[in-house]
N, C-alpha and C. Protein backbone atom coordinates (compact mmCIF):
# COMPACT_ATOMS: atom_id res chain seq x y z
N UNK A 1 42.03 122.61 108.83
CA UNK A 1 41.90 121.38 108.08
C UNK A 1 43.27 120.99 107.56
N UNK A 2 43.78 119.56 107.91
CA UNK A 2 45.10 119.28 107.57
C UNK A 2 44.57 118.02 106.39
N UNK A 3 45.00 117.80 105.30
CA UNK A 3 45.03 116.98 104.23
C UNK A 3 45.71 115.90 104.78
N UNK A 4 44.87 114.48 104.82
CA UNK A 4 45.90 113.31 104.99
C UNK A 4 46.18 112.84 103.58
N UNK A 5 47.74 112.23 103.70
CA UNK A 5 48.30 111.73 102.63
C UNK A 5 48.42 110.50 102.79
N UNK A 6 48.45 109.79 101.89
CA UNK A 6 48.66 108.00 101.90
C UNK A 6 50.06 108.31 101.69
N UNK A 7 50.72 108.10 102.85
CA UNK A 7 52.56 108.14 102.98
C UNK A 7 53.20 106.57 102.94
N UNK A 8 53.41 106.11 102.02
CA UNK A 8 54.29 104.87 102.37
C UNK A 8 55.47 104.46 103.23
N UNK A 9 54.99 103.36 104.16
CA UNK A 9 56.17 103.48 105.31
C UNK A 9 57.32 102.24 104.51
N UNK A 10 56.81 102.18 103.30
CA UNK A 10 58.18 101.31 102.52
C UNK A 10 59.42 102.03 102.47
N UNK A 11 60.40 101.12 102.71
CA UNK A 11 61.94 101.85 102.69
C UNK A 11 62.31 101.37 100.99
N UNK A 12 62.84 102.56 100.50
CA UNK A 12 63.17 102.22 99.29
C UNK A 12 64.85 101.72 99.25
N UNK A 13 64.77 100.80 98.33
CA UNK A 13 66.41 99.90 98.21
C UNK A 13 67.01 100.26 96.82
N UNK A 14 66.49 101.34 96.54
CA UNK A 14 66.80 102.03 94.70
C UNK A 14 68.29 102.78 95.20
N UNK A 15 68.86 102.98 96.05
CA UNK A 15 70.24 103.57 96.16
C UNK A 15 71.02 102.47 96.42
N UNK A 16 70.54 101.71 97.33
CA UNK A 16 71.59 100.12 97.06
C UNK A 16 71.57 99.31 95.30
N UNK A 17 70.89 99.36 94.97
CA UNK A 17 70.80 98.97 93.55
C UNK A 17 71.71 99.60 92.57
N UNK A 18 71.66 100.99 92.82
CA UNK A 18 72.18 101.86 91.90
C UNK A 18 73.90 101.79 92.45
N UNK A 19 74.51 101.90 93.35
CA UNK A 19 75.67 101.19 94.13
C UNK A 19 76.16 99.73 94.07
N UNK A 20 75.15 98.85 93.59
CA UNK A 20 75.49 98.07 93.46
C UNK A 20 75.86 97.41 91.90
N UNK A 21 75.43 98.11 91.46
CA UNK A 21 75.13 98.43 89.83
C UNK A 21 76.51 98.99 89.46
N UNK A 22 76.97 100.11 90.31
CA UNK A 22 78.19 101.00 89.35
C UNK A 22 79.06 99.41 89.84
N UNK A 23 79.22 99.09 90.79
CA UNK A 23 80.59 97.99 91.64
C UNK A 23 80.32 97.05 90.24
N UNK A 24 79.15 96.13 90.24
CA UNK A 24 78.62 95.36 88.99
C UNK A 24 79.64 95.95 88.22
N UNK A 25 79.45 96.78 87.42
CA UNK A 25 79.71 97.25 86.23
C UNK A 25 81.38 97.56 86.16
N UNK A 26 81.65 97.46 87.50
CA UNK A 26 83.51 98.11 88.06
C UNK A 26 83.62 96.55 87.49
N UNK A 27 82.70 95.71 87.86
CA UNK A 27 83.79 94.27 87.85
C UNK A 27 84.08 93.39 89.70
N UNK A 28 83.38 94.42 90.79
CA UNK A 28 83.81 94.19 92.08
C UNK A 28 82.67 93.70 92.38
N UNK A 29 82.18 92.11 91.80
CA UNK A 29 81.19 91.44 92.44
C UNK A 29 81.09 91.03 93.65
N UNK A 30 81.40 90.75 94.43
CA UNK A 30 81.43 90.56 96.30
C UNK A 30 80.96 91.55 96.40
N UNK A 31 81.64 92.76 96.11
CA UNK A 31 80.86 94.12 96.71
C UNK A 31 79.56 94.52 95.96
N UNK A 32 79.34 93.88 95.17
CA UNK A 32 77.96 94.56 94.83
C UNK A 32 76.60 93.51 94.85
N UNK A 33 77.45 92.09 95.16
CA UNK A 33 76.50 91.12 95.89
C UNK A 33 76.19 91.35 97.28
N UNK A 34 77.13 92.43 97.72
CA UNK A 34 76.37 92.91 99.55
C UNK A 34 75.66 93.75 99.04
N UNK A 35 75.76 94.76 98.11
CA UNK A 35 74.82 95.76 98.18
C UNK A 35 73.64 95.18 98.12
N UNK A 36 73.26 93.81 97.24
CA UNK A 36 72.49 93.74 96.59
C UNK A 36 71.56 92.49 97.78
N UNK A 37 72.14 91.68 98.53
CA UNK A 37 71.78 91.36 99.61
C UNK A 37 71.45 92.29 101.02
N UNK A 38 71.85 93.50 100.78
CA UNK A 38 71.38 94.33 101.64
C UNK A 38 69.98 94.80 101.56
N UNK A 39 69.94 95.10 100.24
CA UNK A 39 68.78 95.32 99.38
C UNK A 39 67.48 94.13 99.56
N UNK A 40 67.42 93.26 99.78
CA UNK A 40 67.15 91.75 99.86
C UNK A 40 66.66 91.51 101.61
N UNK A 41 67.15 92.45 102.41
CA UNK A 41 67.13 92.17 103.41
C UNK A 41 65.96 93.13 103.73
N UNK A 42 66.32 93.74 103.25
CA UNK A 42 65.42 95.09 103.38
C UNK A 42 63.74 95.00 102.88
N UNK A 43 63.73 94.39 101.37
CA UNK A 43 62.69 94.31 100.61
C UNK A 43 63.20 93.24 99.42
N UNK A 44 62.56 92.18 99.90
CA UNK A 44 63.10 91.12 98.61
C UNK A 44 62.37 90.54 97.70
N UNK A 45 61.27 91.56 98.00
CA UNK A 45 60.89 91.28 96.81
C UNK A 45 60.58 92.78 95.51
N UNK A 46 61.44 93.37 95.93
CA UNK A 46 61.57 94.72 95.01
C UNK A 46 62.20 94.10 93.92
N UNK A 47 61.30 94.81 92.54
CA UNK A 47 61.76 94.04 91.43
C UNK A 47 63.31 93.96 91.24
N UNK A 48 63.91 93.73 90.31
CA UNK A 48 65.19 93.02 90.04
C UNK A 48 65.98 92.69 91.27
N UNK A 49 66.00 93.21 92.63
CA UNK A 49 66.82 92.49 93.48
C UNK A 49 67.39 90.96 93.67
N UNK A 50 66.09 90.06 93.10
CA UNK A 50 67.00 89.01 93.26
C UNK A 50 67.75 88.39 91.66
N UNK A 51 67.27 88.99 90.97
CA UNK A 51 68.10 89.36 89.01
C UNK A 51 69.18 89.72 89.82
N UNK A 52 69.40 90.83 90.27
CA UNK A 52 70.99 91.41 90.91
C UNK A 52 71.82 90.50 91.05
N UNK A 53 70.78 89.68 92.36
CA UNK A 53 71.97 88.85 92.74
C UNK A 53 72.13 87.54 92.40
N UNK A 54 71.04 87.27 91.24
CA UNK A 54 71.55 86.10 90.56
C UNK A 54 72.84 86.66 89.39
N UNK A 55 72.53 87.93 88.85
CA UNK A 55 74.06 87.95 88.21
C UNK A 55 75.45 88.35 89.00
N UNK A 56 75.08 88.55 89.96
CA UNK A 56 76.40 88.84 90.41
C UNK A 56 77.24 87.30 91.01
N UNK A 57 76.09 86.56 91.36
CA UNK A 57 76.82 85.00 91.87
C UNK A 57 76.96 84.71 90.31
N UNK A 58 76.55 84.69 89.21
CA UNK A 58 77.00 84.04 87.82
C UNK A 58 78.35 84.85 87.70
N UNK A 59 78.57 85.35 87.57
CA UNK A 59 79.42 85.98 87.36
C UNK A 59 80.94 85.98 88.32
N UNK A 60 80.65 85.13 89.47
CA UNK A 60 81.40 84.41 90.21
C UNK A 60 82.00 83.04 90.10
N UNK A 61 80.62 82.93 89.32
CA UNK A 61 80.75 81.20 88.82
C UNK A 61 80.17 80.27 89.46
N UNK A 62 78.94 81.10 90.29
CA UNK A 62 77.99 80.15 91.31
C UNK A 62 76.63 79.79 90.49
N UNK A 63 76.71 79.28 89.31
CA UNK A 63 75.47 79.09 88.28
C UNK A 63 74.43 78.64 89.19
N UNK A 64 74.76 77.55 89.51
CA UNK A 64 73.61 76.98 90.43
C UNK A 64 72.82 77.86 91.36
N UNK A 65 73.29 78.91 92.09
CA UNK A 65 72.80 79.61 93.33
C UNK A 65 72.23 80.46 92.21
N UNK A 66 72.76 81.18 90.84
CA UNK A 66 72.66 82.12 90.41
C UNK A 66 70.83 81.72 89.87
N UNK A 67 70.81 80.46 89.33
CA UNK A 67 69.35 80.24 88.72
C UNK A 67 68.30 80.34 89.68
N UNK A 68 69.13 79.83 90.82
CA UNK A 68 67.69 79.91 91.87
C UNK A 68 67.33 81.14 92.30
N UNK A 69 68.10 82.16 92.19
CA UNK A 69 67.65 83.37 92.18
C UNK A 69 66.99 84.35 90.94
N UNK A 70 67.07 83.40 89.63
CA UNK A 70 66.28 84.24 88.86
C UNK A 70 65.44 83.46 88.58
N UNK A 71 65.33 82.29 89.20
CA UNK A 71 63.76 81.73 89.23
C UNK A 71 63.22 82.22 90.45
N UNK A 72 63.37 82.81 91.52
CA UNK A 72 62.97 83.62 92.44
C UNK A 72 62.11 84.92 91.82
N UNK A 73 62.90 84.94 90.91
CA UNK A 73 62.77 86.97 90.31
C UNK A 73 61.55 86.65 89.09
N UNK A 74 61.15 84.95 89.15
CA UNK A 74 59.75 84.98 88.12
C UNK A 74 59.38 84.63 88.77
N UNK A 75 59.35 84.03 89.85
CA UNK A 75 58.25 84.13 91.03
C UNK A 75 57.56 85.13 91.13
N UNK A 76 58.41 85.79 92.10
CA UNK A 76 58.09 86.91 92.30
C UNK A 76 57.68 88.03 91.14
N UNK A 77 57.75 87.82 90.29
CA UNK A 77 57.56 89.32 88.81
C UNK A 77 57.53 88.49 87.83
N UNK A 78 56.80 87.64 87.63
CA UNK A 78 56.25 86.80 86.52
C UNK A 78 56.24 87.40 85.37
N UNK A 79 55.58 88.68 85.36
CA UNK A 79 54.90 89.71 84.38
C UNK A 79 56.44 90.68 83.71
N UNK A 80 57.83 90.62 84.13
CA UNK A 80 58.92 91.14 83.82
C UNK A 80 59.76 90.40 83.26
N UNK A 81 60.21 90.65 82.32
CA UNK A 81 60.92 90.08 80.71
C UNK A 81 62.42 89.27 81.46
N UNK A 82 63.16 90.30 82.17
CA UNK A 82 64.50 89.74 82.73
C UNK A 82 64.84 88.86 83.36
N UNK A 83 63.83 88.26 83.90
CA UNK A 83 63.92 86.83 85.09
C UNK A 83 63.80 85.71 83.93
N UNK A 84 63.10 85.66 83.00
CA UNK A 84 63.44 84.75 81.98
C UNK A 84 64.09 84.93 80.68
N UNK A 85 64.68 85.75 80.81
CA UNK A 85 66.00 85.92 79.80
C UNK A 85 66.96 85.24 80.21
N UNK A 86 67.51 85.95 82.01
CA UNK A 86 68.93 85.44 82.66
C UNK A 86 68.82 84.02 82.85
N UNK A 87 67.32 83.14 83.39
CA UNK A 87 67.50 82.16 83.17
C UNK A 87 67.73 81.11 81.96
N UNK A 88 67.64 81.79 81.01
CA UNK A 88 67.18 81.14 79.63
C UNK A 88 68.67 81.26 79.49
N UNK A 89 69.80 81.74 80.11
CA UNK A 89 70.92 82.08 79.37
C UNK A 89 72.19 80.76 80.14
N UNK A 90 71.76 80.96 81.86
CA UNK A 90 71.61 79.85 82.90
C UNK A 90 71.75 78.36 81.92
N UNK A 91 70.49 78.34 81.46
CA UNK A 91 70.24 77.04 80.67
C UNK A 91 71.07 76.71 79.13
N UNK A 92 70.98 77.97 78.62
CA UNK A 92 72.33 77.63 77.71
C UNK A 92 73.35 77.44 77.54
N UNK A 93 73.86 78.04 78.90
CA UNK A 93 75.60 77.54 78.83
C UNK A 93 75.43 76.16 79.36
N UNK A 94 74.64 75.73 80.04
CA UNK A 94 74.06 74.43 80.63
C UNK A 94 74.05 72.94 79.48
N UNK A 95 73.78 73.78 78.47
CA UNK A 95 72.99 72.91 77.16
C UNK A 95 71.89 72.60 77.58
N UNK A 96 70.74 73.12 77.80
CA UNK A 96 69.29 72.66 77.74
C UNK A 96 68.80 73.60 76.61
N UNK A 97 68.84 73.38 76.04
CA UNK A 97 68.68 74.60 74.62
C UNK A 97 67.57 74.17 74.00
N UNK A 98 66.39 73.44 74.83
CA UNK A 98 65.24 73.40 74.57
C UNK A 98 64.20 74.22 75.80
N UNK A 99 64.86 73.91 76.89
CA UNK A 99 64.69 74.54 77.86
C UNK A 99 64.99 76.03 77.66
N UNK A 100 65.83 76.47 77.75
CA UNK A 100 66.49 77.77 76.84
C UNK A 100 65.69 78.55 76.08
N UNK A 101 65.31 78.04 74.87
CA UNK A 101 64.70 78.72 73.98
C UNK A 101 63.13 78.50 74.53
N UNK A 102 62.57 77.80 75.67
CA UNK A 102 61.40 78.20 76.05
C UNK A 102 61.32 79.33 77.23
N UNK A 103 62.19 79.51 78.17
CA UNK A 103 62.48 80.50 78.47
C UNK A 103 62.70 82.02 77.67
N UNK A 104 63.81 81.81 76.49
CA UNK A 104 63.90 83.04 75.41
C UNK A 104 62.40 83.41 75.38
N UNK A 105 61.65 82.65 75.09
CA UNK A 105 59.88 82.73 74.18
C UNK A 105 59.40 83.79 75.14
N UNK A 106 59.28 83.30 76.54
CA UNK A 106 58.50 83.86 77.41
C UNK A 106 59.24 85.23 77.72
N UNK A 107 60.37 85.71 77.58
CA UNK A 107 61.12 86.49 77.78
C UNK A 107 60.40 87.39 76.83
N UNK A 108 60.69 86.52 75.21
CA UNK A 108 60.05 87.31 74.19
C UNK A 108 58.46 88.11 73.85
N UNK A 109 57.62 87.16 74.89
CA UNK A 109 56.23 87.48 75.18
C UNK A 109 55.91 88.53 75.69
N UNK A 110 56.93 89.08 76.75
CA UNK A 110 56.83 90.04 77.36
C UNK A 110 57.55 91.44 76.98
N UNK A 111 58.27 90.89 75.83
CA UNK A 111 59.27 92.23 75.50
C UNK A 111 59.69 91.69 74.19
N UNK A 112 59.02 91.67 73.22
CA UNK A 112 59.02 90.95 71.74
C UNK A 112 60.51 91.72 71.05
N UNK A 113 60.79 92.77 71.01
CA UNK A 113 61.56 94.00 70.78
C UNK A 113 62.74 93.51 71.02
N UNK A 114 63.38 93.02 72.53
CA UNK A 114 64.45 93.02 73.18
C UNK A 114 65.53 91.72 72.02
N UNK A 115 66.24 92.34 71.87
CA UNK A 115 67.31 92.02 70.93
C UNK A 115 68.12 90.57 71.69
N UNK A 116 68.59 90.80 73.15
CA UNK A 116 69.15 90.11 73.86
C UNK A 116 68.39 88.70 74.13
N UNK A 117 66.73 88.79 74.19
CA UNK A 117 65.92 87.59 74.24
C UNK A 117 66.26 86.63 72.77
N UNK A 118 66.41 87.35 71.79
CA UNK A 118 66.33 87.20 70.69
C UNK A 118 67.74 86.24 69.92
N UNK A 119 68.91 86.80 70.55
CA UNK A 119 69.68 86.55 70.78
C UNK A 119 70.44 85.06 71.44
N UNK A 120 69.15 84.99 72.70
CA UNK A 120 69.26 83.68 73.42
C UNK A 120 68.58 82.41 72.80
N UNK A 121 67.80 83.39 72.32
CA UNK A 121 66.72 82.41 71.26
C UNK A 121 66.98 81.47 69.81
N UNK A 122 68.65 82.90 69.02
CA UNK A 122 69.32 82.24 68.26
C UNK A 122 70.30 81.11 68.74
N UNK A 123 71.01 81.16 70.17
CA UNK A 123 71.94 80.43 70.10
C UNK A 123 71.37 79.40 70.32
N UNK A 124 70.44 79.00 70.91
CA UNK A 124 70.02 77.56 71.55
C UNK A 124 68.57 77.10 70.93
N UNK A 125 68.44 77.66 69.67
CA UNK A 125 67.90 77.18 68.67
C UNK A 125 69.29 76.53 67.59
N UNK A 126 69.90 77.21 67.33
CA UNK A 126 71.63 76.57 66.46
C UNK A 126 71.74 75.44 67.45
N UNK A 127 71.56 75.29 68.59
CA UNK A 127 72.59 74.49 69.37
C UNK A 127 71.74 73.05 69.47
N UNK A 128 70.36 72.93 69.14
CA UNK A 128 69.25 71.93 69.85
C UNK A 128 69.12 71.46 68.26
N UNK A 129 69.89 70.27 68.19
CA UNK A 129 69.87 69.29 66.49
C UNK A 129 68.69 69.08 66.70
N UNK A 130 67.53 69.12 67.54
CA UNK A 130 66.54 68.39 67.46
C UNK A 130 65.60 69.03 66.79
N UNK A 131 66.10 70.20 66.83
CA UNK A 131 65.18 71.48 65.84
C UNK A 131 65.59 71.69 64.73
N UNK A 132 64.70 71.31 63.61
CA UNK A 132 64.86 71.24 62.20
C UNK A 132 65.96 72.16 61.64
N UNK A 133 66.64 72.83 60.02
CA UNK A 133 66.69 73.74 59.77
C UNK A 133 66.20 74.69 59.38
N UNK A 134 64.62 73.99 58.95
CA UNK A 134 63.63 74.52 58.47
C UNK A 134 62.84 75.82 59.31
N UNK A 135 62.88 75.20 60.78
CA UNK A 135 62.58 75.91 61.67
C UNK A 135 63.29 76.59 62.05
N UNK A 136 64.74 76.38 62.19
CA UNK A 136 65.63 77.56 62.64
C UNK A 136 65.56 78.81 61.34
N UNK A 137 65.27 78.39 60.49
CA UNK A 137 64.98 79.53 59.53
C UNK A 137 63.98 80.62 59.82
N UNK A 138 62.91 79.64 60.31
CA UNK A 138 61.87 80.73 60.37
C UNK A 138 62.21 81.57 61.54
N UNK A 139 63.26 80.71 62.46
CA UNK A 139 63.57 81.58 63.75
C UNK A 139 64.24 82.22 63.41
N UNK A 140 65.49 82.36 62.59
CA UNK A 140 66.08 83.91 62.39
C UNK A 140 65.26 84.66 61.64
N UNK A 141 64.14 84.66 60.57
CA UNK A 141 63.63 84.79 60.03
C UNK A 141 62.41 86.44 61.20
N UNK A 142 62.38 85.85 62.26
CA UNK A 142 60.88 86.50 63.05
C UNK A 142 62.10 86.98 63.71
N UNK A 143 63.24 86.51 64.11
CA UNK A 143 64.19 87.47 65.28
C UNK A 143 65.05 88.73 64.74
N UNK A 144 65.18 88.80 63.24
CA UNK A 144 65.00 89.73 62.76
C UNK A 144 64.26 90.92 62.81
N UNK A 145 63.29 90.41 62.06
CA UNK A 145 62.09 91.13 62.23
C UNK A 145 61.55 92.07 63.58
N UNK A 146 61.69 90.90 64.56
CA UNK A 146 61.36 91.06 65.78
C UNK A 146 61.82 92.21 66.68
N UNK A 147 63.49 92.51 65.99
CA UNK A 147 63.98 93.37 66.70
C UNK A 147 64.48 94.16 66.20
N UNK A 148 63.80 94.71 64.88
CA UNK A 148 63.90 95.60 63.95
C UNK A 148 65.30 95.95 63.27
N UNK A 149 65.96 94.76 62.79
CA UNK A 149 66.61 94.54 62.16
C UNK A 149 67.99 94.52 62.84
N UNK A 150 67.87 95.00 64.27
CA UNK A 150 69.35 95.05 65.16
C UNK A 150 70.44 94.30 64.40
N UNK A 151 71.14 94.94 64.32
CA UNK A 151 73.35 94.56 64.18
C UNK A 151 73.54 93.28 64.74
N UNK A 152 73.52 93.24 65.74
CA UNK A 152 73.60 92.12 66.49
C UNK A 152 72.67 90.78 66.25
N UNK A 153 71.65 91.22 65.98
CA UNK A 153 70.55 89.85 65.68
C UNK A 153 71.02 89.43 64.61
N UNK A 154 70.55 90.39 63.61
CA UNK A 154 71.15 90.15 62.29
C UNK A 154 72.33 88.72 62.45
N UNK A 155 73.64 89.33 62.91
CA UNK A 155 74.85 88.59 62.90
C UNK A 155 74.97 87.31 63.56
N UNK A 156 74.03 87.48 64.51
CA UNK A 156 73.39 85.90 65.24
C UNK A 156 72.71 85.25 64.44
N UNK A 157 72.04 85.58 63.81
CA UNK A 157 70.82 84.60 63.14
C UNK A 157 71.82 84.18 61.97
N UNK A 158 72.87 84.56 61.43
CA UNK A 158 73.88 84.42 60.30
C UNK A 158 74.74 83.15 60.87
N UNK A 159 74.73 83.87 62.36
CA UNK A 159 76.05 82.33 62.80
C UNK A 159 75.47 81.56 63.33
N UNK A 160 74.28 81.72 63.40
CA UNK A 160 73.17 80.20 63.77
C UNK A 160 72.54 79.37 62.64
N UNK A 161 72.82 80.38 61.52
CA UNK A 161 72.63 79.73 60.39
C UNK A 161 74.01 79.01 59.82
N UNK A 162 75.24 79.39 59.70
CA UNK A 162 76.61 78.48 59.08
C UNK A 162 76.76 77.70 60.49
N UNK A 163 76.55 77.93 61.69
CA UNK A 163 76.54 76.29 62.61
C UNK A 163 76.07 75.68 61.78
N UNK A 164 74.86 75.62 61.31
CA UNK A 164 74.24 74.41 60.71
C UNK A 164 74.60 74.31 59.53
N UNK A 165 75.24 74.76 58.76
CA UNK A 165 75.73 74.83 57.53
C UNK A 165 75.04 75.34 56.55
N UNK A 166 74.03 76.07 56.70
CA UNK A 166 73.33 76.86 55.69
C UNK A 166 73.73 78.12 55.19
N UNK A 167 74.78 78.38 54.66
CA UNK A 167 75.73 78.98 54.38
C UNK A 167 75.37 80.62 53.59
N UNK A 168 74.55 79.80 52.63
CA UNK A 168 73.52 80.92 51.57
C UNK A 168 72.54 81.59 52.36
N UNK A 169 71.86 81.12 53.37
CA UNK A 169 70.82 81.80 54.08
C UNK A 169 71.91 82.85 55.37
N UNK A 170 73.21 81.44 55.69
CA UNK A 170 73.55 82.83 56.39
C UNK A 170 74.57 83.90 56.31
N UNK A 171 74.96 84.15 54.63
CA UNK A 171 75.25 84.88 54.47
C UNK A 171 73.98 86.09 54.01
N UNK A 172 73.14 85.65 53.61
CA UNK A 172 72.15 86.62 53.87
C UNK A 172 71.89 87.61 54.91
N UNK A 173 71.86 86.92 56.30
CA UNK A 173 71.51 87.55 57.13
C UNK A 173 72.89 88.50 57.56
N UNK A 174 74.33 88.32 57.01
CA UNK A 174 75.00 88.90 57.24
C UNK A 174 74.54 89.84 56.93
N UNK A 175 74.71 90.14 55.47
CA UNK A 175 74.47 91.11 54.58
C UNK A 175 73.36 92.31 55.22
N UNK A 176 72.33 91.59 55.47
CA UNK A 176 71.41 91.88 56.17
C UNK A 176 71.70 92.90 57.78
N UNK A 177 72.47 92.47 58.02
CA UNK A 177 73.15 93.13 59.38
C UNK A 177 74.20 94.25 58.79
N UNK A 178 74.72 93.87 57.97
CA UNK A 178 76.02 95.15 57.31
C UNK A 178 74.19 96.21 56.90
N UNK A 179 73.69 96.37 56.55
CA UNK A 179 72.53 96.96 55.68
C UNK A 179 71.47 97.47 56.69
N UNK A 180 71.69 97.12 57.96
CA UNK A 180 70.78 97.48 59.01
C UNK A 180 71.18 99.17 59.31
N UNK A 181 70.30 99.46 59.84
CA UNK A 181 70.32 100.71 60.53
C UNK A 181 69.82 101.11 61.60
N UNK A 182 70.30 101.44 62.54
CA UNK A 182 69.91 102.01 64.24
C UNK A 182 68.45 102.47 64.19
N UNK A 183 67.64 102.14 64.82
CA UNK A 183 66.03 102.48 64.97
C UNK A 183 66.28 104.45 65.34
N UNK A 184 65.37 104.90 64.99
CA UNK A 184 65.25 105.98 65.41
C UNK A 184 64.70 106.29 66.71
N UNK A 185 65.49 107.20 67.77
CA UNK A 185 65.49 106.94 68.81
C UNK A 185 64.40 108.56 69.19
């Protein structure tokens, strides 16, 4: 009696990723936009592959090619936080910072925690006059909170607060950030 196994005849693209990742991280985008199109060729729709290579064309300065690939990567993985972060970020240097911060949201839906959603959420809430101060309050107010007091949020929600000139609230949140402490890991 021989045991059959359910063997997957999928080729895995997790060593091109991880190669393409250290080059990423070297700074040698061409080379880690082949890895990452190799990867793509192979299986394109393995999660972050096309995140990869939408940051590696941003990071070239191909914004345009770069969004259509992380609107690819919510196509494809709707249900994963990073395809609408990178785009939400796409849209802020853009100025759609209504667009932006609805992207941040959905980012945030899926990963309430993540500091960096939170982050995208402060700048292009500061940046969109069309949004009260009232409301940007309550938004540094929950992005705080949200991400358990992170250094970084903190200091965002402070300089999204003196953009607008609320000076007293955002020296608060400075304070607030000097007074934070690292989550226990």
């Amino acid at each position: 009696f021989a045991p059959v196994y359910n063997i997957s005849l999928r080729v895995s693209t997790q060593d091109l990723h991880s190669k393409g990742l250290l080059l990423y991280n070297r700074g040698v985008y061409p080379a880690a936009l082949a890895c990452y199109r190799t990867a793509a060729s192979i299986d394109a729709a393995f999660p972050e592959t096309n995140l990869n290579i939408g940051a590696a064309l941003l990071k070239m300065g191909q914004v345009d090619s770069a969004a259509a690939y992380f609107e690819k990567e919510i196509i494809l993985h709707p249900d994963r936080a990073k395809g609408y972060a990178n785009l939400a970020a796409v849209e802020l240097v853009q100025g759609r910072f209504a667009s932006a911060r609805t992207l941040a949201l959905n980012s945030l839906s899926l990963r309430p925690y993540e500091p960096s959603a939170w982050v995208l959420l402060l700048r292009a809430s500061a940046n969109d006059r069309a949004l009260g101060i009232d409301s940007l309050r309550e938004i540094t107010s929950r992005a705080t909170e949200g991400a358990a007091n992170s250094h970084w949020v903190c200091v965002e929600a402070g300089a999204a607060l003196e953009r607008r000139g609320d000076l007293d609230a955002a020296a608060t949140m400075y304070l607030k950030g000097i007074r934070a402490s690292d989550p226990p890991i």
